[in-house]
Every structure is written in structure tokens, then in C-alpha cells.
Protein backbone atom coordinates (compact mmCIF):
# COMPACT_ATOMS: atom_id res chain seq x y z
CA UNK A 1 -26.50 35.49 22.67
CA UNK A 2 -26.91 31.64 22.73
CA UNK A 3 -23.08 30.14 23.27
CA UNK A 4 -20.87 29.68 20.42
CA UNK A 5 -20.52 26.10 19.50
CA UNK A 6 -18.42 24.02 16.77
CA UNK A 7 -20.98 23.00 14.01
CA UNK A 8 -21.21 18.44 13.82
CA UNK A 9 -19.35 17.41 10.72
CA UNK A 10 -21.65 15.94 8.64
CA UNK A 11 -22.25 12.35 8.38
CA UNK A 12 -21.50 10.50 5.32
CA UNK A 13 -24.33 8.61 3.77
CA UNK A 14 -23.66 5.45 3.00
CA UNK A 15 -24.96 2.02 1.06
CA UNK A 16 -24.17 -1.34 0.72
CA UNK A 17 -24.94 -2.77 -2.43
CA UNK A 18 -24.30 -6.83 -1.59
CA UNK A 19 -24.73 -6.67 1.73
CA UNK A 20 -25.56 -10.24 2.98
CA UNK A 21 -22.09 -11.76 1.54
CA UNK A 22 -19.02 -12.17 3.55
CA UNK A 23 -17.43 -9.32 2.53
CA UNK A 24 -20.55 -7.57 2.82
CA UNK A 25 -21.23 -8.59 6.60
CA UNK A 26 -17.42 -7.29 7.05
CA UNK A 27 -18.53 -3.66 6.23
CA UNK A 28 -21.11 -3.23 7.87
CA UNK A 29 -19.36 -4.74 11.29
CA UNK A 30 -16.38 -2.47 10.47
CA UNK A 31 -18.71 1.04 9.40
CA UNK A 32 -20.34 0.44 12.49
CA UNK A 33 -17.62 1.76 14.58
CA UNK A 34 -16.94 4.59 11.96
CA UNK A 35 -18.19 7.87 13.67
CA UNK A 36 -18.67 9.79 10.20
CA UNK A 37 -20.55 7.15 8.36
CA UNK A 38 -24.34 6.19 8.55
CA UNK A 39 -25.44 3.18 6.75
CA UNK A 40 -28.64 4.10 5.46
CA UNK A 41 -29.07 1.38 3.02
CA UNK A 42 -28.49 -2.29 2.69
CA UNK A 43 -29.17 -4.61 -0.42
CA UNK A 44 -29.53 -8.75 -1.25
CA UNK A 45 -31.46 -10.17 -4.01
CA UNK A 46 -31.37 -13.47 -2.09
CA UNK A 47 -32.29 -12.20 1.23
CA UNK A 48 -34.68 -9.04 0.75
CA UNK A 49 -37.22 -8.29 3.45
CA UNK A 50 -35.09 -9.16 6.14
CA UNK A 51 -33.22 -7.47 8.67
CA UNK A 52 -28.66 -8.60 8.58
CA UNK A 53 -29.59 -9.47 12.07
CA UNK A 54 -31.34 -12.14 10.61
CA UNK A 55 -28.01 -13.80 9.17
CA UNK A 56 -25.40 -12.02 11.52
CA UNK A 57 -26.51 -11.86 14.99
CA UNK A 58 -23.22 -9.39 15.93
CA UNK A 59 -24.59 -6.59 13.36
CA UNK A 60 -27.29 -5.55 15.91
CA UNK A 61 -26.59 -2.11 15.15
CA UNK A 62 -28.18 -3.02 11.80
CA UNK A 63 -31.67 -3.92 13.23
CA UNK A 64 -33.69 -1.19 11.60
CA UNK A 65 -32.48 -1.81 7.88
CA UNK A 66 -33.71 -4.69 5.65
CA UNK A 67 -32.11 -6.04 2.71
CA UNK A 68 -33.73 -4.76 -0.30
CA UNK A 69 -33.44 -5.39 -4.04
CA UNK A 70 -30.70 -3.51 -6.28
CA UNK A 71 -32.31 -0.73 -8.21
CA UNK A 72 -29.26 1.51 -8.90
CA UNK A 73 -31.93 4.28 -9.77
CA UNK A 74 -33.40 4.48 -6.22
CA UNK A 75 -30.60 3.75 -4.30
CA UNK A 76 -28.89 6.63 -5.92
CA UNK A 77 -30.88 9.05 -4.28
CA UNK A 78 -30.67 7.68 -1.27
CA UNK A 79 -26.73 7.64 -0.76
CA UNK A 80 -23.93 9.52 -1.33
CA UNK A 81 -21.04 6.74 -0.98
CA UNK A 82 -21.66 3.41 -2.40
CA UNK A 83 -19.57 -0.12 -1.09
CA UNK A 84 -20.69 -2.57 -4.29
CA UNK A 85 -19.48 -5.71 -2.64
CA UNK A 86 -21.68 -7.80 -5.93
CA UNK A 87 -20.67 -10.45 -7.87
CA UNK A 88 -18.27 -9.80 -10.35
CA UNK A 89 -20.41 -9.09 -13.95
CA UNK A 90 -23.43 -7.92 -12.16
CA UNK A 91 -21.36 -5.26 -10.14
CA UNK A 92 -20.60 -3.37 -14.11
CA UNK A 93 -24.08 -2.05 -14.65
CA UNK A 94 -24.58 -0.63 -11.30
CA UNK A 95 -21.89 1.15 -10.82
CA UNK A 96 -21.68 2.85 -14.29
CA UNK A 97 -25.26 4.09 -13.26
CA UNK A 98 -24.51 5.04 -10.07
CA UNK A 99 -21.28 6.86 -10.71
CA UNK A 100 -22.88 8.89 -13.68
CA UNK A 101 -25.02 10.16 -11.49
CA UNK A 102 -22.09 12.01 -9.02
CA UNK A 103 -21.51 9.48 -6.70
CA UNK A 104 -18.54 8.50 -5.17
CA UNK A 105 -17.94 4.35 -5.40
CA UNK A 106 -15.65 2.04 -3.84
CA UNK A 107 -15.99 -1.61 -6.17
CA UNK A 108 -15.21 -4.55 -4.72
CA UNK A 109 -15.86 -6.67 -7.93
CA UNK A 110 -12.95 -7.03 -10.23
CA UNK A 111 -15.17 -5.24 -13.00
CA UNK A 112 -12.95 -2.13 -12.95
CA UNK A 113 -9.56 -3.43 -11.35
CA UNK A 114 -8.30 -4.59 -15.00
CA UNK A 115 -7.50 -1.61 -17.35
CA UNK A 116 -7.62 -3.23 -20.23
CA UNK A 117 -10.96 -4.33 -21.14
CA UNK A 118 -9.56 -7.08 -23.54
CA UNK A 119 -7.56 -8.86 -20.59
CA UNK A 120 -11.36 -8.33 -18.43
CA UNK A 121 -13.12 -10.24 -21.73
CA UNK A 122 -10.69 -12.76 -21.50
CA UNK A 123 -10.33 -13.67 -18.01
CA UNK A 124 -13.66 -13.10 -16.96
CA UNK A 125 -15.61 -14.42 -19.95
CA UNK A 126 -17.60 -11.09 -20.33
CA UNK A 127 -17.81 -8.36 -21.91
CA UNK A 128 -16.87 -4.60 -20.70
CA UNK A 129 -20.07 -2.75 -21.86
CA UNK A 130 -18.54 0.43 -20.06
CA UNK A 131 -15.02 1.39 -20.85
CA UNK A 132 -15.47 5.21 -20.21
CA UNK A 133 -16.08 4.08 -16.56
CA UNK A 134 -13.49 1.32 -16.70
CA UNK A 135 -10.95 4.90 -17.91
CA UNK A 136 -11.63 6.48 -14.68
CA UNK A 137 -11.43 3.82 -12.26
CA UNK A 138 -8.35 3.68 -9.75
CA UNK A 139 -6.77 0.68 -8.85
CA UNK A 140 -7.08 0.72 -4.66
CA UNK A 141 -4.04 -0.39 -3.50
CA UNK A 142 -3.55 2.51 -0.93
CA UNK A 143 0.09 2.01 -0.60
CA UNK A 144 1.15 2.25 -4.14
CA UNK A 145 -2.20 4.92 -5.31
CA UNK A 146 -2.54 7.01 -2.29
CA UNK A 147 -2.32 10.26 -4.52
CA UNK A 148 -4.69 8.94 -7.09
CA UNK A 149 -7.44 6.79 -4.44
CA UNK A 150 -7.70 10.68 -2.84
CA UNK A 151 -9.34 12.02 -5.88
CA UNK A 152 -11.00 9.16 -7.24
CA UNK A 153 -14.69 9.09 -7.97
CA UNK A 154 -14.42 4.91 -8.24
CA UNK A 155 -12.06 2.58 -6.58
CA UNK A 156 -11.47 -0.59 -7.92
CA UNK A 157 -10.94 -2.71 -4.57
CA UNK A 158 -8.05 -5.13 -4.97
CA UNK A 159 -8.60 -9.19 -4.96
CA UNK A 160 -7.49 -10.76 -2.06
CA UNK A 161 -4.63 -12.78 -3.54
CA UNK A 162 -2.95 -9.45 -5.29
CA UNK A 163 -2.92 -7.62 -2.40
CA UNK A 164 -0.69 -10.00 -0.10
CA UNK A 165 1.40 -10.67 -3.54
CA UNK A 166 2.20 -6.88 -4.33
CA UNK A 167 2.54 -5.53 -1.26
CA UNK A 168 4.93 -8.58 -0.68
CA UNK A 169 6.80 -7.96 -4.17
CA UNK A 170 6.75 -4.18 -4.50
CA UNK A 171 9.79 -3.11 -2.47
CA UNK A 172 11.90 -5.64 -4.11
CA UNK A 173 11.07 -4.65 -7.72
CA UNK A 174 10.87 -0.88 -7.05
CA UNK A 175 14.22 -0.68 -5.54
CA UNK A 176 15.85 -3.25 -8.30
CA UNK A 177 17.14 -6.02 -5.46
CA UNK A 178 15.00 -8.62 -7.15
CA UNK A 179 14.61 -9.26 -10.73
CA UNK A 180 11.16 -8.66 -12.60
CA UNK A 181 11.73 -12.36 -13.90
CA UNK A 182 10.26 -15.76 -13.03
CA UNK A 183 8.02 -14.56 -10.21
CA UNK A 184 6.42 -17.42 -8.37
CA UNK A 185 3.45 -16.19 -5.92
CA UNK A 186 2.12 -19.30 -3.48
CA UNK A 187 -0.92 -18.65 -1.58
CA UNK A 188 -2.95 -20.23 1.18
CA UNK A 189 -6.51 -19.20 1.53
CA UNK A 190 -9.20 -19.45 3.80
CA UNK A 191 -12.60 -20.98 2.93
CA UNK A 192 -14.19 -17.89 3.23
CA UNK A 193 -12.17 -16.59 0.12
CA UNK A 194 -14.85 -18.61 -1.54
CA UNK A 195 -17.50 -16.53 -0.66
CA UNK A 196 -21.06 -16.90 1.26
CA UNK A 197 -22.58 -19.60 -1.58
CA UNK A 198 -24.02 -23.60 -1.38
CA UNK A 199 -21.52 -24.70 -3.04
CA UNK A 200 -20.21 -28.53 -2.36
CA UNK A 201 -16.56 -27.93 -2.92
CA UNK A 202 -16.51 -25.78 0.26
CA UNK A 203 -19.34 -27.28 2.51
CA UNK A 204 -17.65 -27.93 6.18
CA UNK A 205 -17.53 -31.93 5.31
CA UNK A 206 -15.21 -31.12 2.29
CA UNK A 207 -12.71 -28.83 3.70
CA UNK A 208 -12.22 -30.01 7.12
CA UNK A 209 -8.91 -32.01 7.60
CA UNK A 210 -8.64 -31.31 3.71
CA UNK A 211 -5.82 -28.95 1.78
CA UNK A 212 -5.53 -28.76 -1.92
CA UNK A 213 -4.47 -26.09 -4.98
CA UNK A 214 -7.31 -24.81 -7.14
CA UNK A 215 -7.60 -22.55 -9.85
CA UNK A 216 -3.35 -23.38 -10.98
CA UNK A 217 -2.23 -21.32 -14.15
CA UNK A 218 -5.75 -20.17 -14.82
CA UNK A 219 -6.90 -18.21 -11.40
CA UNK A 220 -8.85 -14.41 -12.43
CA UNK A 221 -6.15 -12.91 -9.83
CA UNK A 222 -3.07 -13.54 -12.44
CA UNK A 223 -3.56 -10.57 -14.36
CA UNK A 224 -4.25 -8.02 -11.09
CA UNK A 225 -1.06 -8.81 -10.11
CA UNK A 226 1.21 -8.85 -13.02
CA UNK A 227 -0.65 -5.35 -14.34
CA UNK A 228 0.44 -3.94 -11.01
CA UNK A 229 4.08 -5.15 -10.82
CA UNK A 230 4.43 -4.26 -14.75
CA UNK A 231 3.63 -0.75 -13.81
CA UNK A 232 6.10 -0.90 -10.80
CA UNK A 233 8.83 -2.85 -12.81
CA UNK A 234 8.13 -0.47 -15.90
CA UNK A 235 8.06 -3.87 -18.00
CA UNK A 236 5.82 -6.84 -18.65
CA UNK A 237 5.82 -9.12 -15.56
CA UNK A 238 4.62 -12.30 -15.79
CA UNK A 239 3.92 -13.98 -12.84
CA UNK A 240 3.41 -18.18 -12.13
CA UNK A 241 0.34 -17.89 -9.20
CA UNK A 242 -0.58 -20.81 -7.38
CA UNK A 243 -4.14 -20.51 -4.70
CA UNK A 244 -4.71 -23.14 -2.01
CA UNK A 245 -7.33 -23.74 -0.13
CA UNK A 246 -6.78 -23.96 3.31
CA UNK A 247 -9.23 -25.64 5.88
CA UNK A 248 -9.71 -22.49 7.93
CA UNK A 249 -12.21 -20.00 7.97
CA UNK A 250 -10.26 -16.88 7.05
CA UNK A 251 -6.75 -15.81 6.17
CA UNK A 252 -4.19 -15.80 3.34
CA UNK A 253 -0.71 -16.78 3.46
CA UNK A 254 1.25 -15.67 0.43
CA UNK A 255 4.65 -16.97 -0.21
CA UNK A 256 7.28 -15.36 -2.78
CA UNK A 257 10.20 -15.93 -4.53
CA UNK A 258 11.91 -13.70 -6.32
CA UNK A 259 15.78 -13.83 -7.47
CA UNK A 260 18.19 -11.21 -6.50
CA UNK A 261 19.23 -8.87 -9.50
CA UNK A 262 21.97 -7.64 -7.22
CA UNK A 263 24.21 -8.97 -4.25
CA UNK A 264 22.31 -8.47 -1.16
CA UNK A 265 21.32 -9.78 2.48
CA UNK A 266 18.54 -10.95 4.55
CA UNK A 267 19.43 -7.42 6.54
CA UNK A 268 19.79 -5.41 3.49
CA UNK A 269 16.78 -6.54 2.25
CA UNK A 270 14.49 -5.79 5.05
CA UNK A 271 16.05 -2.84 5.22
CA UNK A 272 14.52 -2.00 2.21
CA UNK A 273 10.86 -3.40 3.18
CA UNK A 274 11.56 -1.22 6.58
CA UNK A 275 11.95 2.22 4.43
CA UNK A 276 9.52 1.61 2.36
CA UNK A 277 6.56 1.19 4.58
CA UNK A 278 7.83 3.27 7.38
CA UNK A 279 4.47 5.51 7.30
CA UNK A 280 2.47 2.80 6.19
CA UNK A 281 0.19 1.87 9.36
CA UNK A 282 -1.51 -1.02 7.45
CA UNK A 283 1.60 -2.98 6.57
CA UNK A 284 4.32 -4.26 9.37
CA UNK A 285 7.64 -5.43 8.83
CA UNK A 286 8.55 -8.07 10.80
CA UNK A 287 12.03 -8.48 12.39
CA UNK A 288 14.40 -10.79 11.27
CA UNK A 289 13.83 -14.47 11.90
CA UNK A 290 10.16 -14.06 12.45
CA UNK A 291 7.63 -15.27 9.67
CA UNK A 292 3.66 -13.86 9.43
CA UNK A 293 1.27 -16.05 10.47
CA UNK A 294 -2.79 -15.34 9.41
CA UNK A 295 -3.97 -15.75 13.21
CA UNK A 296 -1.92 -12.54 14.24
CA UNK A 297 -3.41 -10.62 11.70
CA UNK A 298 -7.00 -11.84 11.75
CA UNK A 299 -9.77 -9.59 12.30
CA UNK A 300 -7.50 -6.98 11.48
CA UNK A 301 -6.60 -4.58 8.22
CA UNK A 302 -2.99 -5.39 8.52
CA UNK A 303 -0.56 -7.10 6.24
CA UNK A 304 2.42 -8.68 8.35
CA UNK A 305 5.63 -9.32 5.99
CA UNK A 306 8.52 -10.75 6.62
CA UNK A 307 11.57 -12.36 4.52
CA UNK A 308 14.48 -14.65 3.92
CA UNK A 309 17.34 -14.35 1.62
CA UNK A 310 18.45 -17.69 0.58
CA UNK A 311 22.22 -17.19 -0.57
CA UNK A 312 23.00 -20.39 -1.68
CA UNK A 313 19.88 -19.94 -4.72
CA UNK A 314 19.99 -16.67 -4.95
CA UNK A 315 16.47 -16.08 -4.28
CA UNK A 316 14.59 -14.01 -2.07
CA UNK A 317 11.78 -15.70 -0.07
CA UNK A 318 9.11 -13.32 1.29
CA UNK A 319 6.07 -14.13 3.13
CA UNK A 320 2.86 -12.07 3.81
CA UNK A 321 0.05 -12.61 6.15
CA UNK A 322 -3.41 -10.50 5.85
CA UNK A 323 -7.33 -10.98 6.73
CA UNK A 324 -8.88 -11.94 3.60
CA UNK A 325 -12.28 -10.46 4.62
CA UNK A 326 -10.27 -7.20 5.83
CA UNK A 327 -7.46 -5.85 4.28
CA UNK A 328 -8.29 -8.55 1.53
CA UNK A 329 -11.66 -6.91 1.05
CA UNK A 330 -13.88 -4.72 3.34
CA UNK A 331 -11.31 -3.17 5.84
CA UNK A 332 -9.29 -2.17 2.55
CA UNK A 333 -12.28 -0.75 0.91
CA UNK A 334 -13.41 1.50 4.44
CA UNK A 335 -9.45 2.74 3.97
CA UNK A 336 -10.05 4.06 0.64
CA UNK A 337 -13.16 5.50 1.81
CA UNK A 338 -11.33 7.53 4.23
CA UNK A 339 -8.96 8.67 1.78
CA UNK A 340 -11.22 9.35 -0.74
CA UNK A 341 -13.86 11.23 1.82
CA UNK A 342 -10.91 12.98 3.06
CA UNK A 343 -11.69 11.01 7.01
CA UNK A 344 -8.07 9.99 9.29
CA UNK A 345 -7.03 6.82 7.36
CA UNK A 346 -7.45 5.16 10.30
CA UNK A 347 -10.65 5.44 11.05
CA UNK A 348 -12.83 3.03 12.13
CA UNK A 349 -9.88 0.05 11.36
CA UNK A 350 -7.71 0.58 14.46
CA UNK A 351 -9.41 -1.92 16.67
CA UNK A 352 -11.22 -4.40 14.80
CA UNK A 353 -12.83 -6.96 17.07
CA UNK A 354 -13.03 -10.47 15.21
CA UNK A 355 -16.30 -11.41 13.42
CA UNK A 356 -17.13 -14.47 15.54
């Protein structure tokens, strides 16, 4: 008889619907290190008939794909996990198709983050033309939907900006140090928050040597966050957000203040940040005195944290640090893939080498 041996796991089919974008480019570079994925399918309606190598020299493992156009009904049968990293509006169609027909989605659109599909109209200008979908989508912030991202059939990737801002906030409301009142969230972004697009505003010439705020009291983000933290707070939040754009190419510093609902320290505090992401890999609480900074986190899908109490106003500073492109988008997404897909969380994101 021929020797006994351990049957391969299967490898996980897998597409990229949006593929030539930033946070496109980001999955592939990170799946290509993932031993149970294959990527057997790439898409761009800008760049069809041509290879990523084409526009990302580092994806060489990517040589024998071309972008192709999105026709949900082909690529369907093609795949069996789907990345949709499409424009926001254009994302809604294809993955209502897609996921009606059995497959298992991770959205990196914000056309299924928002639950209700009046706040989606409203902030998005568009209507939801698929709220049965929209009823089954999970919100994919691992650390607060672990049990729910496992059993998902769609996961609605967080923005960038709410995932710094409730992973920096959610301790502090959940244990009831920090009031659910007059939230202020500050954030620093990275051009490439913008997205791969000829657009003017962030050409090299206008944000070199340049910093400003963008977006204030009307960015799309608001209403990620503050549904989140309502559910954590178990009342309305209402948040004030503020986005800058920093003249770097990747990164987000978040700063937050928060007043104390109860008398506590700088030590007690982190305490509390310490407990609560004890078995959280992806998030690291700094010690006190030290600060995040987005070049020690860069490349990487980790949020650093760390905090101040500031006694004499009563406030709570705390200050988060992640990869835009990574735990802001793409690494965050491969995460819930592993969760969902039932891989080591870790896969594939433990050593990320930096897109160049």
C-alpha cells in the first residue's frame, strides 16, 4: 500500500474586484504571502488588458493575471471569496449579485457599513436599492464583531478614519471612565487616503510642504463612527470629526478627547486599554509616556494607542496610530477573511514588508 499521507487543505479561491486602486494593490501584495489563498481573478475598468505588474512592479507574483472588466455574473463562477475594493455606489450592485449567488464577500466600500439606509441616502447622496443585503451585512471591526465577522456571508470593511477613532474610544465608553458626551475625534491622514485618482487637490505639487483640514462637519466617516460608539455607549453618540491631510504618503494619526465620567488616572486608564486588548494581536498598548507615531506602524495591520489623562480639564487625551492602506483597509479586510474562512487570524499579516 502506497504511504499514508495528510490530504493539502484546499486553497481558497479568491477575486479582486478593484484591483488597480491603492487599496487594491495592498491585497494583492498582502494575499500573496497567504498560503491558503489563490488569486485567480483581478478586475479594473480603467486598466483592463493589462497585467498589475504593469502599475506595481513589486506584485510580480501577479504576472499571469490581467485586469479585466466587472461582470459580477462571470466572476461569480470563477471565485469563491470576493475583496470588492470599488468605489463606493458602484460597489452596491455587485455585491448584492454576487452574494445571492452563495458567495462569501468582504466590502470595502461604505455601501453596507451604515445600517440604516436613510443615514447611507443622506450621506452618500444615493440611494440603497438593496436593503435585504444591507440586513445581513456585518460591520468588520474584528475587535468589537469577532463573533458575528465568523459567520458572516458579507463584511462591511471599516473606513479608515473609524477604525483609529473606535478602537481609540471603545475602552473608555465600554467601561464608563469617559462620558458618551462631546466627543471630539482629530485625524491626520496620508495622501493616499485619497485614493489612486488625477485629481489636483492631491497631485505631489499640492501636498508637498502643505497641511490643511478637509471635509470639517460634513466628512462620510461621521456616521461610521457615532453608529458604532452608540451601540457601545447604548445611547446616541454624536461625535465632532475633524480629517487632515497630511503631506505623507500613508498613515493616520487620530487624536481624542473624551471627558472623564468618573475620577481616574493616566495609570488607571491604561489599565483599562491594557485589559481590554490583552488578546488582541492587532492593537498595542503603549506604555505610559509614549505616544503612536504612523512610521512605527506603517506597512503593518497594527493600531498603536496610547493616552494621557489631563487632570486639570478633566479630559482624557488618547492617540492612535494605524496604516491607512492596512489595518485602515486591505490588511483589515485579509483579517476578516481569516475569520470568516475559519484561517489563523494571523495569517498572512504577521510580517508585512512595506509597499515601496
Amino acid at each position: 500500500m502506497p504511504e499514508d499521507r495528510p490530504l493539502k487543505a484546499a486553497v481558497l479561491k479568491a477575486a479582486v474586484c478593484g484591483a488597480s486602486g491603492y487599496a487594491g494593490a495592498e491585497l494583492l501584495r498582502i494575499l500573496a504571502g497567504h498560503p491558503g489563498v489563490e488569486v485567480v481573478s483581478v478586475t479594473s475598468e480603467k486598466s483592463r488588458g493589462i497585467s498589475p505588474v504593469v502599475l506595481y512592479p513589486h506584485l510580480q507574483k501577479y504576472g499571469r493575471l490581467t485586469y479585466e472588466p466587472l461582470v459580477p455574473e462571470d466572476l461569480a463562477r470563477k471565485a469563491d471569496f470576493f475583496f470588492m475594493a470599488l468605489p463606493h455606489r458602484t460597489s452596491q450592485p455587485a455585491v448584492a449579485l454576487i452574494f445571492r449567488e452563495g458567495k462569501r464577500i468582504v466590502d470595502l466600500s461604505a455601501d453596507f457599513r451604515l445600517k440604516d439606509p436613510s443615514a447611507y441616502e443622506k450621506w452618500y447622496n444615493n440611494p440603497h436599492n438593496h436593503r435585504d443585503v444591507l440586513k445581513k451585512a456585518v460591520y468588520g471591526l474584528p475587535e468589537l464583531h469577532r463573533a458575528r465577522i465568523k459567520n458572516a456571508g458579507l463584511v462591511a470593511n471599516p473606513g479608515c478614519y473609524p477604525t483609529g477613532a473606535i478602537l481609540g474610544v471603545y475602552p473608555a465608553l465600554k467601561s464608563g471612565i469617559a462620558s458618551p458626551e462631546g466627543i471630539i475625534v482629530d485625524s491626520k491622514s496620508g495622501a493616499s487616503g485619497a485614493g489612486r485618482q488625477a485629481d489636483p487637490r492631491f497631485s505631489f505639487c499640492e501636498v508637498n510642504e502643505g497641511f490643511r483640514a478637509y471635509s470639517v462637519a460634513s466628512h462620510r466617516h461621521t456616521p461610521e463612527m457615532e453608529q458604532e460608539l452608540s451601540a457601545v455607549a447604548k445611547q446616541t453618540v454624536t461625535i465632532n470629526f475633524t480629517p487632515h491631510l497630511l503631506p505623507v504618503n500613508r498613515g493616520i494619526l487620530t487624536t481624542i478627547y473624551l471627558k472623564t465620567a468618573k475620577k481616574t488616572t493616566t495609570e488607571k486608564a491604561l489599565s483599562v486599554y491594557q485589559k481590554q486588548y490583552a488578546n488582541e494581536q492587532f492593537v498595542r498598548v503603549l506604555a505610559p509616556g509614549a505616544l503612536p507615531d504612523i512610521s512605527a506602524v506603517r506597512g503593518t495591520n497594527r493600531c498603536d494607542i496610547g493616552l494621557v489623562l489631563d487632570e486639570r480639564t478633566g479630559t482624557l487625551i488618547v492617540v492612535t496610530a494605524i496604516d491607512n492602506l492596512v489595518k485602515g483597509a486591505a490588511g483589515q479586510a485579509v483579517h476578516n477573511m481569516n475569520i470568516m474562512m475559519g484561517f489563523p487570524e494571523e495569517t498572512g499579516l504577521g510580517q508585512l514588508a512595506v509597499f515601496p
